[in-house]
Protein backbone atom coordinates (compact mmCIF):
# COMPACT_ATOMS: atom_id res chain seq x y z
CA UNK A 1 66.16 143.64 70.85
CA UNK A 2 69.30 142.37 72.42
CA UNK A 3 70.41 139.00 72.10
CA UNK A 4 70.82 137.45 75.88
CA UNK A 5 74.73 136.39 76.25
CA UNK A 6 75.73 132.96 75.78
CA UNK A 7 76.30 131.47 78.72
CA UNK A 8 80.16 131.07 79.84
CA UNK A 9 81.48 127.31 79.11
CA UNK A 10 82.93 125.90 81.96
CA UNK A 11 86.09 125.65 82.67
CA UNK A 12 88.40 122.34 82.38
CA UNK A 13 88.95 120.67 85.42
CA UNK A 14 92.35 120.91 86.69
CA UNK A 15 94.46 117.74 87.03
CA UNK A 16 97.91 117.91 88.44
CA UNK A 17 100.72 115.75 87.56
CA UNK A 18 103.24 114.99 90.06
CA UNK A 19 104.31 111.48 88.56
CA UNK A 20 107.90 110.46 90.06
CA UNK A 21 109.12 107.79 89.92
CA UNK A 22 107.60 107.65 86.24
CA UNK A 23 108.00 110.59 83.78
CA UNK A 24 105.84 112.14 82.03
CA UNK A 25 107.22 110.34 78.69
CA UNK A 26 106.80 106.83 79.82
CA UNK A 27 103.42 106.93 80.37
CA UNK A 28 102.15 109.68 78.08
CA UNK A 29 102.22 109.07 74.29
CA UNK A 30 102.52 111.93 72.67
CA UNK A 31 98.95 111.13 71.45
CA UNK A 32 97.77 110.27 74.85
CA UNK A 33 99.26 113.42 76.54
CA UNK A 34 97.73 115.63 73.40
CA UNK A 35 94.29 114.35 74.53
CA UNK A 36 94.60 114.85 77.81
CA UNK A 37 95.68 118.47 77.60
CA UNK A 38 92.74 119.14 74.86
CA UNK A 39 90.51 117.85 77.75
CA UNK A 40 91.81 118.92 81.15
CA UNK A 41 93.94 121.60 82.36
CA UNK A 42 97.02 120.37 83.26
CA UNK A 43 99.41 121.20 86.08
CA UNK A 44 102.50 119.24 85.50
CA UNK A 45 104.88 119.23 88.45
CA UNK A 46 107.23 116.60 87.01
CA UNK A 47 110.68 117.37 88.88
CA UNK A 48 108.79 119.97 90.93
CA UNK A 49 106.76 117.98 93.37
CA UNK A 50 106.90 120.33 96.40
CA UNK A 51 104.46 122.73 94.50
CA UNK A 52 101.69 120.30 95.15
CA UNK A 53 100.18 122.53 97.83
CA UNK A 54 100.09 125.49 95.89
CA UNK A 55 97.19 123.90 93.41
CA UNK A 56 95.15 121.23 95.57
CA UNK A 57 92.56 124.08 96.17
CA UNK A 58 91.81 123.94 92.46
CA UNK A 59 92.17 120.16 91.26
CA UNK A 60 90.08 117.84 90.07
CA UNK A 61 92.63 114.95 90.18
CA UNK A 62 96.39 114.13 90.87
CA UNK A 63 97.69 112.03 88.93
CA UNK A 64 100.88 110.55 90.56
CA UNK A 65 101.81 108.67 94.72
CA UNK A 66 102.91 112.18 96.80
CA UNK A 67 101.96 112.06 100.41
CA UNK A 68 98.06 113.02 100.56
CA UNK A 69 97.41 112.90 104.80
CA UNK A 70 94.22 114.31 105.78
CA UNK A 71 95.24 117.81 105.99
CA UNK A 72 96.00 118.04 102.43
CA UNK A 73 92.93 115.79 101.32
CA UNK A 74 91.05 118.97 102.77
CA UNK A 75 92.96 121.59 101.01
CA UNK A 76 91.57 119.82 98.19
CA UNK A 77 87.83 119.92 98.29
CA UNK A 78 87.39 120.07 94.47
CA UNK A 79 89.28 116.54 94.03
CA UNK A 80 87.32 113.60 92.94
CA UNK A 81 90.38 111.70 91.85
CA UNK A 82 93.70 110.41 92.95
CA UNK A 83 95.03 108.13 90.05
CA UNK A 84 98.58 106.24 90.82
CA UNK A 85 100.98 105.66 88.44
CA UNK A 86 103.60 103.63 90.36
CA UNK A 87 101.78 100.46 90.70
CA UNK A 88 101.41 100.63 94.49
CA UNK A 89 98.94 101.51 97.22
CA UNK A 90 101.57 102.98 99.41
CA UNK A 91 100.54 103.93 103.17
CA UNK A 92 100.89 107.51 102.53
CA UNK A 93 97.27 108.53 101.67
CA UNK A 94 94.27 109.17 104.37
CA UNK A 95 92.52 105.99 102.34
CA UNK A 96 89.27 106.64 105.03
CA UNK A 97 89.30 110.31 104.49
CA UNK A 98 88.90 109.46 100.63
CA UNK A 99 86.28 107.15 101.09
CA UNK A 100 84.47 109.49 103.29
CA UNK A 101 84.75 112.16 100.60
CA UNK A 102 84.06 109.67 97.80
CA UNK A 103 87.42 110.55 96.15
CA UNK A 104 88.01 107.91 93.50
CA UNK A 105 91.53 105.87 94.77
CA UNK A 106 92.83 104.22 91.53
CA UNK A 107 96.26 101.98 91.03
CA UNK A 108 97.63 100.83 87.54
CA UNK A 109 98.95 97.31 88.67
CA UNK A 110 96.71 95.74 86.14
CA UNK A 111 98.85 97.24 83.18
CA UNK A 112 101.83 94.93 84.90
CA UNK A 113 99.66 91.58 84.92
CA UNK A 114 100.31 90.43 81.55
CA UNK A 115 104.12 91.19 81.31
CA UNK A 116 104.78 89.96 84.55
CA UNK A 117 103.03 86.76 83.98
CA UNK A 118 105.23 86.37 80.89
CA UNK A 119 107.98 86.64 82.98
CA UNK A 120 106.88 84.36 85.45
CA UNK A 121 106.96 81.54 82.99
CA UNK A 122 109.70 82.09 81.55
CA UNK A 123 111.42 82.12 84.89
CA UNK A 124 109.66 78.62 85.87
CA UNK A 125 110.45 77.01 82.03
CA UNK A 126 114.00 78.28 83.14
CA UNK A 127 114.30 76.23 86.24
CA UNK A 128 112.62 73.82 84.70
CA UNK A 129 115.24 72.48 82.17
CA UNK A 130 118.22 75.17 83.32
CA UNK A 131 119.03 77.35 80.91
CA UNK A 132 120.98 80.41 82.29
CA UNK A 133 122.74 77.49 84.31
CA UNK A 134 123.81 75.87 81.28
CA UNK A 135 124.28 79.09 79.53
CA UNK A 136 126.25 80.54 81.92
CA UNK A 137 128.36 76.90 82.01
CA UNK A 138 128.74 77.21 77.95
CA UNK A 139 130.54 80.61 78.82
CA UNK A 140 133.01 79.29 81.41
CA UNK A 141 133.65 76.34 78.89
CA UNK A 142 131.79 73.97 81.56
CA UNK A 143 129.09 73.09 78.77
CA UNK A 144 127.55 69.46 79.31
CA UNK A 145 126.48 68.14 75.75
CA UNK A 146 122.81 66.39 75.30
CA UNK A 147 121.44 65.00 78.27
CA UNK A 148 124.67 64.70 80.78
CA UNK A 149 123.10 67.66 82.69
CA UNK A 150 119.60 66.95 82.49
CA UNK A 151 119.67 64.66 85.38
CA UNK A 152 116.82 67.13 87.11
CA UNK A 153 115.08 68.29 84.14
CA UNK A 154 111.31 68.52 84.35
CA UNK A 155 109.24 69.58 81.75
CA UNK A 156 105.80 71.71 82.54
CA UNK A 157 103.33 69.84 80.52
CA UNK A 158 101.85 67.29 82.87
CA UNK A 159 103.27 69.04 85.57
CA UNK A 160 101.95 69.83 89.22
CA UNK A 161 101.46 73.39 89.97
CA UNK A 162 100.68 75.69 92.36
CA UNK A 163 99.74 79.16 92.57
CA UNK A 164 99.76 81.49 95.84
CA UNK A 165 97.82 84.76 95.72
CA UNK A 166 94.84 85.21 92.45
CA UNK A 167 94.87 88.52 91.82
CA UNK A 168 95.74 90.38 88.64
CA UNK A 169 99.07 87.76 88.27
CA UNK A 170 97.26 84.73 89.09
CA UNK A 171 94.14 85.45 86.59
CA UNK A 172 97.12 86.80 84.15
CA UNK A 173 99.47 83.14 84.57
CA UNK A 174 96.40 80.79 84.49
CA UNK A 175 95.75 81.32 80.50
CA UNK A 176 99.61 80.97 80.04
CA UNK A 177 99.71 77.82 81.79
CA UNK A 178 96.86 76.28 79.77
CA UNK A 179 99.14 74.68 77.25
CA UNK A 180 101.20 72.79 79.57
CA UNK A 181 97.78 70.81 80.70
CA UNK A 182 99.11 71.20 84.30
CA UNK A 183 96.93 70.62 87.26
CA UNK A 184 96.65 73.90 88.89
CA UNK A 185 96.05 74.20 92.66
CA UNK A 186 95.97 77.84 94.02
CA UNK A 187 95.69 79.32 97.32
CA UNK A 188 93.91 82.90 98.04
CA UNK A 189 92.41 83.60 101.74
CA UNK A 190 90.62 86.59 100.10
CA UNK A 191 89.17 84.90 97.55
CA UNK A 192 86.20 82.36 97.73
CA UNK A 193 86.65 78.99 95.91
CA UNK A 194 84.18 79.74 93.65
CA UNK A 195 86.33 82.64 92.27
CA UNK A 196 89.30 80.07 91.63
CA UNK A 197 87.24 76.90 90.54
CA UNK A 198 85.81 79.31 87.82
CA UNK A 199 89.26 80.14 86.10
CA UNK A 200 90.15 76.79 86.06
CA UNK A 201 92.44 75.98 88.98
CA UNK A 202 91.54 73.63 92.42
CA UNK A 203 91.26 75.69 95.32
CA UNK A 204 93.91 74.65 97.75
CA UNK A 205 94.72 75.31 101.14
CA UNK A 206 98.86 76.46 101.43
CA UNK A 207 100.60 73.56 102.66
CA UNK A 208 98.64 71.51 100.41
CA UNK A 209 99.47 73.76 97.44
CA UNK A 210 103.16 73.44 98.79
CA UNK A 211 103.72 70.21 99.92
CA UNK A 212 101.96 68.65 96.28
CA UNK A 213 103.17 71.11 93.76
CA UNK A 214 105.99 70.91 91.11
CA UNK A 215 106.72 74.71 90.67
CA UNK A 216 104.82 77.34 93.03
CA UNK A 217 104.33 80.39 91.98
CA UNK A 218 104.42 82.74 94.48
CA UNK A 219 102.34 86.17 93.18
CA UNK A 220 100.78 87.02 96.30
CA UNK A 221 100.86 91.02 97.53
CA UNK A 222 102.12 91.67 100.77
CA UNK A 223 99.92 92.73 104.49
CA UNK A 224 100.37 92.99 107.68
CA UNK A 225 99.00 88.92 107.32
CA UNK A 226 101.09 87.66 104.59
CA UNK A 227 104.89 89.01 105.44
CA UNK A 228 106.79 86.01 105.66
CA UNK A 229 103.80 84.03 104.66
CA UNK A 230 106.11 81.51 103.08
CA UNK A 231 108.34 81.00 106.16
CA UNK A 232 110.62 78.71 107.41
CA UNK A 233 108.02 76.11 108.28
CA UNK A 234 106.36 76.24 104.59
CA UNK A 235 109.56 76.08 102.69
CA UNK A 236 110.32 72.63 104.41
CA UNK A 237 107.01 71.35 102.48
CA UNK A 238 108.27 71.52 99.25
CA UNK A 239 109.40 68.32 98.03
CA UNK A 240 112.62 67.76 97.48
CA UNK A 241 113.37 68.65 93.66
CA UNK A 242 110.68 71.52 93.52
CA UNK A 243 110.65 74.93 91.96
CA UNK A 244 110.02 77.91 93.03
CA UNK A 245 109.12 80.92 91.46
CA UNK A 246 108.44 84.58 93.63
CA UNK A 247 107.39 87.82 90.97
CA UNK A 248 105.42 89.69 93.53
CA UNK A 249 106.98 91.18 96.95
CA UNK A 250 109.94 90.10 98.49
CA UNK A 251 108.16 90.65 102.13
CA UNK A 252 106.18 87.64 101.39
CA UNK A 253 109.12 85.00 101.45
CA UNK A 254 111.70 84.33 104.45
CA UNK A 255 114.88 85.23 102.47
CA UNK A 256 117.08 83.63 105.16
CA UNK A 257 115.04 80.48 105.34
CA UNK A 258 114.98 80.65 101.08
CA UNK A 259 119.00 80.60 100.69
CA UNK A 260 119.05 77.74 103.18
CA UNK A 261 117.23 75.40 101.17
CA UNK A 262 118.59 76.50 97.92
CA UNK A 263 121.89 76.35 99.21
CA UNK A 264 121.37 72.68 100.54
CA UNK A 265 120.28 71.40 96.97
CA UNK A 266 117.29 70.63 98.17
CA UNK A 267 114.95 73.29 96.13
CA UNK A 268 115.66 75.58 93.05
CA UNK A 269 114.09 78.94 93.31
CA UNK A 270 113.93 82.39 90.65
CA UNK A 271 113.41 85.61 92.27
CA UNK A 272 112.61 88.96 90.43
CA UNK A 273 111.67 91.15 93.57
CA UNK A 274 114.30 91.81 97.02
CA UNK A 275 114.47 92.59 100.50
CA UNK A 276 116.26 95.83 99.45
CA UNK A 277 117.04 96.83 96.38
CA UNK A 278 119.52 97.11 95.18
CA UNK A 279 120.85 94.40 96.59
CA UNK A 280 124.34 94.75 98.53
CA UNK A 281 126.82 93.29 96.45
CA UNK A 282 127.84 90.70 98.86
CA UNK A 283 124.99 89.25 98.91
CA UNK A 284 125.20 85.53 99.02
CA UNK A 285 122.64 84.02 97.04
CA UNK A 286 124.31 85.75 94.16
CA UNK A 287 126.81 82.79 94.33
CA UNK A 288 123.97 80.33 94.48
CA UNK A 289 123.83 77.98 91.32
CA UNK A 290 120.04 76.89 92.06
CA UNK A 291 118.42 80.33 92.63
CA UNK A 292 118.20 82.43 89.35
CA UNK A 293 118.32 85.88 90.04
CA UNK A 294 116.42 88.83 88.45
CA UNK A 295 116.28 92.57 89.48
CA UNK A 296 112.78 93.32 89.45
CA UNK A 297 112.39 93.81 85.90
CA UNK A 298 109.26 91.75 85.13
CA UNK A 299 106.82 94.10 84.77
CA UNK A 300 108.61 97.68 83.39
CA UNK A 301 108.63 97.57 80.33
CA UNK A 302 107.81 100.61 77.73
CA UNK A 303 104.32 98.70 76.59
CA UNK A 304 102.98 98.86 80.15
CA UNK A 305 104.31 102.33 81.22
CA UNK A 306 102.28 103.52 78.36
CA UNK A 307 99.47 101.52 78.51
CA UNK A 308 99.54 103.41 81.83
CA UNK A 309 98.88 106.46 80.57
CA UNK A 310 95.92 105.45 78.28
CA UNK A 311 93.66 104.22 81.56
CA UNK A 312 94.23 107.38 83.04
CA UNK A 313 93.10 109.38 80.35
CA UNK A 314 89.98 107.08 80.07
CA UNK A 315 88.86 107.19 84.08
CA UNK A 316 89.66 111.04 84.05
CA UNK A 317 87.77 111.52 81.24
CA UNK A 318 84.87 109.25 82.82
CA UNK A 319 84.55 111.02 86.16
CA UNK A 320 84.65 114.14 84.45
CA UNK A 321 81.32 112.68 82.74
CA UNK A 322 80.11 112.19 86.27
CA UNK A 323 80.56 108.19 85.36
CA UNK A 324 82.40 105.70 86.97
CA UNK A 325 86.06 104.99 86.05
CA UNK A 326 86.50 101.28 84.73
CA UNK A 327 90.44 100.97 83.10
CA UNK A 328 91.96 101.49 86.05
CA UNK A 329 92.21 99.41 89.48
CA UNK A 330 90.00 101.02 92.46
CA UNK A 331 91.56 100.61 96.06
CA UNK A 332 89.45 98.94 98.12
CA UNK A 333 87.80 100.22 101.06
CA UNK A 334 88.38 96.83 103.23
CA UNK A 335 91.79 95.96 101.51
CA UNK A 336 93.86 99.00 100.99
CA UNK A 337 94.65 99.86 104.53
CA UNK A 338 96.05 96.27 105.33
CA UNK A 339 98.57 96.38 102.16
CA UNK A 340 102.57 97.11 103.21
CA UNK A 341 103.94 97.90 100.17
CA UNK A 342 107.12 100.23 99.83
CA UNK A 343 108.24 102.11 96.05
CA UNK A 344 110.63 100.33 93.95
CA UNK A 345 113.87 101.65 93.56
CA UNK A 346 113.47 103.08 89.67
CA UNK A 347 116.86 103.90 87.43
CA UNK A 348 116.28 107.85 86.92
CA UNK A 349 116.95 109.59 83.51
């Protein structure tokens, strides 16, 4: 009698790679990448991204930010996955045409939180007692010895401090600030008060955050309702002496209005994020001794980009279990469409 065949294994779902502006290396251990290519086949279109449309009809995922309108979303009808590995929810994907699909949207800001947060402090302990001022003063043999300089020192501990925007930054910053035994008023519109009483800060309304506060943070993403949300008009709350510190988009602050009260003495302010970047050399807060200047480095560095990698292999490896993904950060159905984020200009190799 003849044995009955064994039936056929299925085959691995495709996932295609089209990662720019990250490569492959950044965010792929060679560990990491050697599971994922055990478990999925793998298109990878690093450096070749205008092959996309020659392999939606057979993926599973992309894994990557190219331009997904409706019209390619249907060329797709196997996908069940777009994972991005930029950090940003950009406007170039038919969000409602995924949702309607049930295409799994996922972002890997939360890999950034952490890092960024680091930053943040550091940034605020630096305008706190001014360090890069006094360093950069040591250099040009303008070094003040002991306390000659210290005339608008503040320390953190004890401070007053306010937060604007609690997502992944905000809930990332509040641990790090538990130290200092600061009181910690934040602001969030999308967030009930609930959410920010629980974590330990007072929930605040804005110009009560920035009229009372020591050092703001400024972490909030930016929408169609929050560009310029720190405007002219909000920037004359701060009291005279305050910090500020702005780590998340540029859009969110009036630049123009910024410089002005920098300029005047009358604030000091760190910045990691611009209205264009780079920025032109001529720019003039470059020459301003109270704003210290960053170029958006907070968040990239080789630990994240990795850790990148490692929650996309997790989720892919979840939904191809028919589960839901849990590393990574799903777009939401109500919030995605409003954000107005643009890609960060990234050094290539």
């Amino acid at each position: 009698m003849t044995a009955p065949p064994s039936p056929a294994l299925p085959a691995k779902p495709t996932v295609v790679i089209s990662p720019e502006p990250r490569r492959n290396h950044e965010i792929f251990s060679p560990q990491v990448w050697a599971e994922l290519t055990t478990a999925f086949d793998v298109v990878d279109l690093q450096g070749r991204p205008d092959e996309l449309d020659q392999h939606l009809a057979q993926a599973f995922a992309i894994v990557g930010q190219p331009d997904l309108p409706a019209s390619r979303l249907d060329s797709a009808p196997g996908l069940k996955a777009i994972l991005n590995v930029e950090g940003n929810f950009y406007p170039n994907v038919d969000y409602p045409r995924c949702f309607e699909r049930g295409i799994h949207v996922l972002g890997c800001g939360p890999v950034y939180a952490v890092p960024v947060a680091e930053f943040a402090l550091g940034l605020a302990l630096d305008l706190a007692r001014g360090i890069s001022r006094q360093d950069r003063a040591f250099r040009a043999g303008r070094e003040s010895y002991v306390g000659a300089d210290n005339a608008d020192a503040i320390t953190l501990t004890g401070a007053r401090i306010g937060v604007i925007g609690f997502g992944n930054l905000g809930r990332a910053l509040l641990p790090l600030l538990t130290p200092f035994r600061a009181t910690v008023r934040a602001y969030d519109p999308w967030l009930p008060d609930g959410v920010l009483a629980q974590a330990g800060a007072i929930p605040t309304g804005l110009d009560e955050v920035l009229s009372t506060s020591d050092v703001v943070f400024v972490l909030a993403t930016v929408t169609a309702d929050s560009e310029h949300l720190i405007g002219a008009r909000e920037l004359a709350l701060l009291a005279d002496g305050a910090r500020l510190v702005l780590v998340s988009r540029a859009a969110v602050v009036d630049f123009e209005a910024l410089l002005e009260h920098v300029g005047a003495g009358r604030i000091q302010a760190a910045v990691d994020v611009w209205p264009d970047e780079p920025m032109p050399a001529d720019y003039p807060g470059r020459g301003l001794e109270g704003l210290v200047l960053s170029p958006h480095r907070a968040g990239g560095i080789p630990s994240a980009f990795l850790e990148i990698g490692r929650l996309v292999v997790d989720d892919l490896t979840l939904i191809a279990r028919g589960l839901p993904p849990v590393r990574m950060q799903a777009a939401a159905r109500e919030l995605v469409g409003r954000y107005r984020n643009r890609p960060v200009a990234t050094p290539k190799d």
